[in-house]
C-alpha atoms as a PDB file:
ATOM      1  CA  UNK A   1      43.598 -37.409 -30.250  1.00  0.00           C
ATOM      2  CA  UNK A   2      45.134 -34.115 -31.330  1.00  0.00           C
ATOM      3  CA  UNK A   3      48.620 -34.858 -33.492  1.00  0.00           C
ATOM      4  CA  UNK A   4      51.417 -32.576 -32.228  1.00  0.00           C
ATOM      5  CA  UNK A   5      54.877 -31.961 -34.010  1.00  0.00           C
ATOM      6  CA  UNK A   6      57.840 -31.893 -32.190  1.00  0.00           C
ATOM      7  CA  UNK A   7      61.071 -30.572 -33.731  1.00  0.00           C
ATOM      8  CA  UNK A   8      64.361 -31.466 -31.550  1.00  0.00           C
ATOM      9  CA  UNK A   9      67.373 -29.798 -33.933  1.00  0.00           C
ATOM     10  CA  UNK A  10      70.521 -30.943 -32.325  1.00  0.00           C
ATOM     11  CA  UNK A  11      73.744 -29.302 -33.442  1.00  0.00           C
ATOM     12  CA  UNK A  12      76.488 -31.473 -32.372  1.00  0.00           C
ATOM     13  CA  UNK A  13      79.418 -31.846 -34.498  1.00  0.00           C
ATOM     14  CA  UNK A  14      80.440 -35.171 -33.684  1.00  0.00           C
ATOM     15  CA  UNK A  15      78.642 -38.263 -33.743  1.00  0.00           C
ATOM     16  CA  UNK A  16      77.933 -40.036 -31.163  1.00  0.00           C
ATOM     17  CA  UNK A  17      77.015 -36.389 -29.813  1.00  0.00           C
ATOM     18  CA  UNK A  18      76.315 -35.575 -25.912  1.00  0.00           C
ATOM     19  CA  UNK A  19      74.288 -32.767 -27.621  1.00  0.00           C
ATOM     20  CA  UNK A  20      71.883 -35.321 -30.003  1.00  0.00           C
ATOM     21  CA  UNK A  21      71.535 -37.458 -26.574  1.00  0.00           C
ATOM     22  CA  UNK A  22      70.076 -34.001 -24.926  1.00  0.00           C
ATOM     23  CA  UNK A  23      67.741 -33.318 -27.655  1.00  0.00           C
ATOM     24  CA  UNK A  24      66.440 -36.899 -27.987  1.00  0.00           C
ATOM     25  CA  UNK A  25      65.863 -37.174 -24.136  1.00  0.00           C
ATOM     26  CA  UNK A  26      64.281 -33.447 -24.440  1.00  0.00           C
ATOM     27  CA  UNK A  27      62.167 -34.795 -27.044  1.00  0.00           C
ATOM     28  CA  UNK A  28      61.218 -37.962 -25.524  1.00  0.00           C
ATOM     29  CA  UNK A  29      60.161 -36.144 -21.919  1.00  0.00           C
ATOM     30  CA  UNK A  30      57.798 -33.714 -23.847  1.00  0.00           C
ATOM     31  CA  UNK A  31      56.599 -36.633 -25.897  1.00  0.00           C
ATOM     32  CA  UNK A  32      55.609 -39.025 -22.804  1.00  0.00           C
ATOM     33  CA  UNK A  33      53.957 -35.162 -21.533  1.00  0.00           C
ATOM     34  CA  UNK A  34      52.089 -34.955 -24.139  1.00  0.00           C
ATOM     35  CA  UNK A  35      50.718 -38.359 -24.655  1.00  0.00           C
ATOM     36  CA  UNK A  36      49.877 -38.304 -20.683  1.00  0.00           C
ATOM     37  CA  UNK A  37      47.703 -35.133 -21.918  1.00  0.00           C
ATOM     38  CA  UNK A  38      45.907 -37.013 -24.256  1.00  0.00           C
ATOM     39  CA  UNK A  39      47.873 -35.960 -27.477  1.00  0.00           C
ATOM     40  CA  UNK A  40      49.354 -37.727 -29.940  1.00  0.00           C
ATOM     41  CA  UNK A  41      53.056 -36.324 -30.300  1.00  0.00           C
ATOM     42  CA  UNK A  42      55.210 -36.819 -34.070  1.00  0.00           C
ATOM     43  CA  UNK A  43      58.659 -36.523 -33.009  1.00  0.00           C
ATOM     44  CA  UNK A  44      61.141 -35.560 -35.400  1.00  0.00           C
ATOM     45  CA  UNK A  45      64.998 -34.776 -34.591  1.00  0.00           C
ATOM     46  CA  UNK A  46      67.325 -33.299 -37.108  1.00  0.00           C
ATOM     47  CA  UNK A  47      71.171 -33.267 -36.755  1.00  0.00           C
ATOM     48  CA  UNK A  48      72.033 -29.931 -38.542  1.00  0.00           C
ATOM     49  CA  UNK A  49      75.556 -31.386 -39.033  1.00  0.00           C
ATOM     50  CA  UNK A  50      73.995 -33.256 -42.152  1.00  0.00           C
ATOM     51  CA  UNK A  51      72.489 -30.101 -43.695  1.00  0.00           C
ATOM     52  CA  UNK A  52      75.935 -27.802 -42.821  1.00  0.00           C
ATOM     53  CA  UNK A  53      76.916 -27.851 -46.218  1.00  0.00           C
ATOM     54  CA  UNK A  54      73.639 -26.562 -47.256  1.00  0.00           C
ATOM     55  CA  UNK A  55      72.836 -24.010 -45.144  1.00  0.00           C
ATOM     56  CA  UNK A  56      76.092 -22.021 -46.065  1.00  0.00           C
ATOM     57  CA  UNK A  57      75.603 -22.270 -49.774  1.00  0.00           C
ATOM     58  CA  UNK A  58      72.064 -20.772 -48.711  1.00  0.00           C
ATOM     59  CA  UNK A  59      73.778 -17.989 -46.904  1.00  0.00           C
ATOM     60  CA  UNK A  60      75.578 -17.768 -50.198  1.00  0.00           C
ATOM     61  CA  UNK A  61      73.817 -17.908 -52.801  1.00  0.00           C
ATOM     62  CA  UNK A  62      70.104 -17.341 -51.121  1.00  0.00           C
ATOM     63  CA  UNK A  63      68.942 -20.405 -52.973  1.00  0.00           C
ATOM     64  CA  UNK A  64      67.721 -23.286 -50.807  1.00  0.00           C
ATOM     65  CA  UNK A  65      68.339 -26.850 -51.797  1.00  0.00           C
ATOM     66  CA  UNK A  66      65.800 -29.176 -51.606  1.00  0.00           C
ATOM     67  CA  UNK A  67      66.518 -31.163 -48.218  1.00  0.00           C
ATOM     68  CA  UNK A  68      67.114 -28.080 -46.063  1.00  0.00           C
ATOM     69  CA  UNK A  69      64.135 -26.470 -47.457  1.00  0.00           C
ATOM     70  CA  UNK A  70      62.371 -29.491 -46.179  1.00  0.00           C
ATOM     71  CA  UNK A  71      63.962 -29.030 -42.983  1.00  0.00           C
ATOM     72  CA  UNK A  72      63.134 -25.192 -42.660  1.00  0.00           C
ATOM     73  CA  UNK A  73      59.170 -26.152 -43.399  1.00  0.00           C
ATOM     74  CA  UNK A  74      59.169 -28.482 -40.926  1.00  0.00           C
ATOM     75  CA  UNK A  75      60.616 -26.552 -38.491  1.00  0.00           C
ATOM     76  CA  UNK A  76      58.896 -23.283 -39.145  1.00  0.00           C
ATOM     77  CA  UNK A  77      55.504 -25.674 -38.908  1.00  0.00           C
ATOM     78  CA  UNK A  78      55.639 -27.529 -35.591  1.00  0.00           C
ATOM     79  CA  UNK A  79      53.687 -27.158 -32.866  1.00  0.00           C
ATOM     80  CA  UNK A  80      57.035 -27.027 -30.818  1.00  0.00           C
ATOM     81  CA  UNK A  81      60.444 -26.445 -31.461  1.00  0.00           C
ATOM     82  CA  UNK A  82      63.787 -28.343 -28.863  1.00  0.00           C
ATOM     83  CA  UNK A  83      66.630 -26.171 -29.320  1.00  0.00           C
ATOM     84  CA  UNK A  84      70.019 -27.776 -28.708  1.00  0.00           C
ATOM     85  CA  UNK A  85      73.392 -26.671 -29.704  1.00  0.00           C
ATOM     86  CA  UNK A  86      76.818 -27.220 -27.936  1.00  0.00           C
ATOM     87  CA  UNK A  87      78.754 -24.380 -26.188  1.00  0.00           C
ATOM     88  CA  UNK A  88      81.950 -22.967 -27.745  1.00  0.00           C
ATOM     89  CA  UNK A  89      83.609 -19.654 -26.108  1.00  0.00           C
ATOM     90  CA  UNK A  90      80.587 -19.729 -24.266  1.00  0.00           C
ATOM     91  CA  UNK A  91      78.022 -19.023 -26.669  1.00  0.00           C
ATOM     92  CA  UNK A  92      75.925 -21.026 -29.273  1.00  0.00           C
ATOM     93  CA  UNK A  93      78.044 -23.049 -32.156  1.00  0.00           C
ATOM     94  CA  UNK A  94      78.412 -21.773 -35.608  1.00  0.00           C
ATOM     95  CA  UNK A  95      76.195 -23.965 -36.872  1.00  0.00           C
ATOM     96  CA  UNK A  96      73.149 -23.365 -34.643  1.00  0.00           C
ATOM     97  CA  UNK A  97      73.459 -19.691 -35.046  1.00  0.00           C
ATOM     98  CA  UNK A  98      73.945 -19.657 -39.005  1.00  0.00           C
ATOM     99  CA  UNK A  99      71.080 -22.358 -39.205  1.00  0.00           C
ATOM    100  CA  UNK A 100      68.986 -19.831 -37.083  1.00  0.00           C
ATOM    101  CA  UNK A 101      69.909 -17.221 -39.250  1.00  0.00           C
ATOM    102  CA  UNK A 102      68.761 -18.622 -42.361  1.00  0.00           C
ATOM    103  CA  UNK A 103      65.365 -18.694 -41.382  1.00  0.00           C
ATOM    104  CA  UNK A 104      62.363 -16.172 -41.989  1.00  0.00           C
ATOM    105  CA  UNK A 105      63.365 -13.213 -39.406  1.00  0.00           C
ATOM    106  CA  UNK A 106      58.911 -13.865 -38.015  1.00  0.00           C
ATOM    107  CA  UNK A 107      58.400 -17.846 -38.908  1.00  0.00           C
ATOM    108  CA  UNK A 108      59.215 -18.325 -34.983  1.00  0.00           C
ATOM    109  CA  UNK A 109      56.847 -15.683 -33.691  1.00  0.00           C
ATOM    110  CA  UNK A 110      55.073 -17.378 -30.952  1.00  0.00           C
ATOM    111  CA  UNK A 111      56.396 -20.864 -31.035  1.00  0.00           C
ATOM    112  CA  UNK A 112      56.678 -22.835 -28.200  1.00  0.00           C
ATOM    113  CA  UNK A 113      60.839 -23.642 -27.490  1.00  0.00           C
ATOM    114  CA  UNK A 114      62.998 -25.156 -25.371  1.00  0.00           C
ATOM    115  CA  UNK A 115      66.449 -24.538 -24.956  1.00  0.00           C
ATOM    116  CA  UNK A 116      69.083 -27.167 -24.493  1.00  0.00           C
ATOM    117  CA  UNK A 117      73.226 -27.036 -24.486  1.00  0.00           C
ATOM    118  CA  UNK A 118      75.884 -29.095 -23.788  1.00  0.00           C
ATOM    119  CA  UNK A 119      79.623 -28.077 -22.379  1.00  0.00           C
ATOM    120  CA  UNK A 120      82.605 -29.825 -20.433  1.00  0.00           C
ATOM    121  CA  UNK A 121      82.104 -27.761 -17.033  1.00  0.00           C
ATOM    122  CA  UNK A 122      78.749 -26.362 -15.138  1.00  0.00           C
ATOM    123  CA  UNK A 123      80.584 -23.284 -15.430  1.00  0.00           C
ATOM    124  CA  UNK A 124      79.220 -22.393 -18.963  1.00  0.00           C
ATOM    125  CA  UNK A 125      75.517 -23.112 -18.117  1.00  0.00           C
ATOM    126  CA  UNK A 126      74.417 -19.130 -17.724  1.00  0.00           C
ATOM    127  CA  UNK A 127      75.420 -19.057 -21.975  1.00  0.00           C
ATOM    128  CA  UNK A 128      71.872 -20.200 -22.031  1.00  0.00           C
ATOM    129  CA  UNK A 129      69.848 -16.972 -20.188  1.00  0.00           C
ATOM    130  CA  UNK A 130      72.372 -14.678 -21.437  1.00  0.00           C
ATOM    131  CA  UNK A 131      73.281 -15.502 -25.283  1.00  0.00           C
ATOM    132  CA  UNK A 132      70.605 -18.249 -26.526  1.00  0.00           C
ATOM    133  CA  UNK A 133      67.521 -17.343 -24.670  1.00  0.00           C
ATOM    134  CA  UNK A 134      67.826 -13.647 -25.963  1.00  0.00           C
ATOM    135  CA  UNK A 135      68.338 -15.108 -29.462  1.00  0.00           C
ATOM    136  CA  UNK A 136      64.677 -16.755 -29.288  1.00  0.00           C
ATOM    137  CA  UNK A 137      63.482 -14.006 -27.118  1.00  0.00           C
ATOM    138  CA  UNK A 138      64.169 -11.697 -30.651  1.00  0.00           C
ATOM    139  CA  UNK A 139      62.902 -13.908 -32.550  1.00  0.00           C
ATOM    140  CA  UNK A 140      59.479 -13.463 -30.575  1.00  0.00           C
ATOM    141  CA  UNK A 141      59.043 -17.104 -30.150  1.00  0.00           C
ATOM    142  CA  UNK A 142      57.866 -18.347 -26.734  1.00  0.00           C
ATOM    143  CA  UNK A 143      60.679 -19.480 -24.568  1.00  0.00           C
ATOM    144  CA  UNK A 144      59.962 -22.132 -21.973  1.00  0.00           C
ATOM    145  CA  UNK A 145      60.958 -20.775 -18.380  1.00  0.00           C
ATOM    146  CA  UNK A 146      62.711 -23.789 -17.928  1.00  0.00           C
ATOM    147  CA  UNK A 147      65.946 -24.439 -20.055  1.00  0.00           C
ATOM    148  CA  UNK A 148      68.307 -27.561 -19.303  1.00  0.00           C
ATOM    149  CA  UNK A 149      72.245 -27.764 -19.215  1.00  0.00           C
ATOM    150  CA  UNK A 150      74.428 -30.849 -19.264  1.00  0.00           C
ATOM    151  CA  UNK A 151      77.621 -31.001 -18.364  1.00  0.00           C
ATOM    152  CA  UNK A 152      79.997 -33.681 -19.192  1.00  0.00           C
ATOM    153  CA  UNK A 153      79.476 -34.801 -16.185  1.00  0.00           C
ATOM    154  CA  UNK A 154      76.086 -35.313 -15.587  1.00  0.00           C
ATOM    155  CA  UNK A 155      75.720 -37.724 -18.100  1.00  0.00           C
ATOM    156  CA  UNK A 156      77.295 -40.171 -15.432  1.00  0.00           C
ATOM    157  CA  UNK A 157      74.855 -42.391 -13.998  1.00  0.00           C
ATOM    158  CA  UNK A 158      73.395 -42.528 -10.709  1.00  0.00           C
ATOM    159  CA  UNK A 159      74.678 -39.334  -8.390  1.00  0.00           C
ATOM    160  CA  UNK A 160      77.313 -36.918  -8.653  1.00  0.00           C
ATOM    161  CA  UNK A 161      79.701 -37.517  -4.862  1.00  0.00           C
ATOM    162  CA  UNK A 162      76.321 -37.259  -2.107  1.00  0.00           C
ATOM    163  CA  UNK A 163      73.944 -35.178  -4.215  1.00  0.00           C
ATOM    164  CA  UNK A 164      71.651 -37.097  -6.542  1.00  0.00           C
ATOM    165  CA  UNK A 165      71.857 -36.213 -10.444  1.00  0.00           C
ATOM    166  CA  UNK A 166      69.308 -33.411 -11.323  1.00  0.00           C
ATOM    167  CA  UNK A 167      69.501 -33.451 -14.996  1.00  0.00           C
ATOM    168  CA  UNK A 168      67.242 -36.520 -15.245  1.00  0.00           C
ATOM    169  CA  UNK A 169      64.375 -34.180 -13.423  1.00  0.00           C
ATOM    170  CA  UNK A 170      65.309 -30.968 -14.985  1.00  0.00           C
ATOM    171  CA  UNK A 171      64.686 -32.823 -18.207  1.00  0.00           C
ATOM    172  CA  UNK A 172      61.261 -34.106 -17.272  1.00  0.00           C
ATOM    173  CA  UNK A 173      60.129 -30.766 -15.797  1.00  0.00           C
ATOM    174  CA  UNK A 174      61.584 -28.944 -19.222  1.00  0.00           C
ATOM    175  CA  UNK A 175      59.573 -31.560 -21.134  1.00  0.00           C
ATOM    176  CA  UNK A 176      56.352 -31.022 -18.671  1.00  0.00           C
ATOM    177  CA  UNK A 177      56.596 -27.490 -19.269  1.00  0.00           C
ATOM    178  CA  UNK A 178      56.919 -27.398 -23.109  1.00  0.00           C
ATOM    179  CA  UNK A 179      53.944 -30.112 -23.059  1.00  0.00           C
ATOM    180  CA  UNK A 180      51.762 -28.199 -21.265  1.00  0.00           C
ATOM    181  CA  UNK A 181      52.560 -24.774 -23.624  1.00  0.00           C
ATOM    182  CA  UNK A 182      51.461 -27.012 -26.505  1.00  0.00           C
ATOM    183  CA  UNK A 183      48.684 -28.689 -25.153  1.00  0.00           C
ATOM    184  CA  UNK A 184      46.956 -25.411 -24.536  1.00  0.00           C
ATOM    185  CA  UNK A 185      47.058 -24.247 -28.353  1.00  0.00           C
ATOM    186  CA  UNK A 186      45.731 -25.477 -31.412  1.00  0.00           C
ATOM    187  CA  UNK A 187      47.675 -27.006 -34.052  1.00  0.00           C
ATOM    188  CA  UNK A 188      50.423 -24.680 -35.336  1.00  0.00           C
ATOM    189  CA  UNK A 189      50.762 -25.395 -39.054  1.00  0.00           C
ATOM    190  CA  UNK A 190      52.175 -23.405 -41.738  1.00  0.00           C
ATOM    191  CA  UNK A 191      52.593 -19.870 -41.583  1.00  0.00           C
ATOM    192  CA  UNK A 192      51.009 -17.764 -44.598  1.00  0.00           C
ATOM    193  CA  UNK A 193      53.511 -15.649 -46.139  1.00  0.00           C
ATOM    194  CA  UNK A 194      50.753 -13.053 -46.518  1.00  0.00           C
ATOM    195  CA  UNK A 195      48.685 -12.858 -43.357  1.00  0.00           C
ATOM    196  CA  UNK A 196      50.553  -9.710 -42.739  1.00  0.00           C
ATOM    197  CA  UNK A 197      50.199  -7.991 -46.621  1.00  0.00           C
ATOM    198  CA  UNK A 198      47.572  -5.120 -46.402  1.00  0.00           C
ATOM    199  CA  UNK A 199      44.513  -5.833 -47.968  1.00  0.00           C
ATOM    200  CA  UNK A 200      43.065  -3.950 -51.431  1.00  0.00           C
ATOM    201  CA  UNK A 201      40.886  -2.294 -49.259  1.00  0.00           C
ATOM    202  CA  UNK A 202      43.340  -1.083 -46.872  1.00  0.00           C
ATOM    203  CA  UNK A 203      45.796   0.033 -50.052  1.00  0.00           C
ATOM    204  CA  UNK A 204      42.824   2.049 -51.299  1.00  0.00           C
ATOM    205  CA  UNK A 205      42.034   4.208 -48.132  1.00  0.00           C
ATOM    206  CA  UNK A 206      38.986   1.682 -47.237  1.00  0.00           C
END
């Protein structure tokens, strides 16, 4: 069996965190997915709330410390990346984006993601096509079709008034979706910080 890495990154600022429970049921539907497909899936989810502190002194001083620079390699290494932040004024947290920002402007170039956010109303879930999936879509990683919004509401079990709940199914088909994307490669690993330098040759004229 073929070991797969799955990175969920949750940034939810409280704890519990409707956005954590998003990313670990993201997580687990493209884990069952994958194991169905004959892979064998490492899941690992990071709260970015414990590396906040880090990630602005990197903005700061340009100088990882050692835990988020484990964090960035593993993330920058999957075979997969969950995205999930919470919605503030519509758009991605403060968090998500300066976490995002911190990284390598081409150590996302054609990852497999999936988007995820969290808000009080329905009424926010477009943020996702029109400020996060553009993010990713910059970043030149591969962005699943299929991205999944919960409201606080749909975290209420069994149906919402006569209609059944639909985020249980939009989760699994999310996590079918990214499954499938991974299945299909090889193993990701890490990137080489010189696979794009020119070679001696090419810096001579041939």
């Amino acid at each position: 069996m073929t070991e797969r890495r799955i990175v969920a990154l949750s940034a939810g600022l409280g704890r519990p965190s409707s956005t954590r429970l998003l990313a670990d049921r993201l997580a687990e539907a493209t884990a069952t997915e994958l194991a169905d497909r004959g892979q064998r899936p490492e899941v690992r989810v990071v709260e970015l709330r414990d590396h906040a502190h880090d990630v602005v002194n990197l903005m700061l001083t340009g100088v990882a410390g050692p835990e988020l620079a484990e964090v960035i390699e593993a993330v920058t290494s999957a075979d997969a990346l969950i995205a999930v932040t919470p919605l503030f004024t519509t758009t991605y947290s403060g968090l998500f984006k300066s976490f995002v920002d911190v990284l390598d402007k081409d150590a996302l170039v054609g990852m497999p993601v999936l988007l995820g956010a969290t808000g009080g109303t329905a009424r926010h879930s477009l943020a996702l096509e029109y400020s996060i999936r553009p993010l990713f879509t910059y970043l030149r990683a591969d962005v699943a079709t299929t991205s999944v919004f919960a409201a606080t509401d749909d975290w209420a079990a069994g149906s919402t008034g006569a209609e059944p709940n639909p985020l249980p199914a939009r989760i699994r088909r999310a996590g079918a979706e990214l499954a499938a994307t991974v299945a299909g490669r090889g193993p990701r690993g890490p990137r080489d910080p010189f696979a794009d330098a020119p070679s001696f040759a090419d810096l001579l004229g041939g």
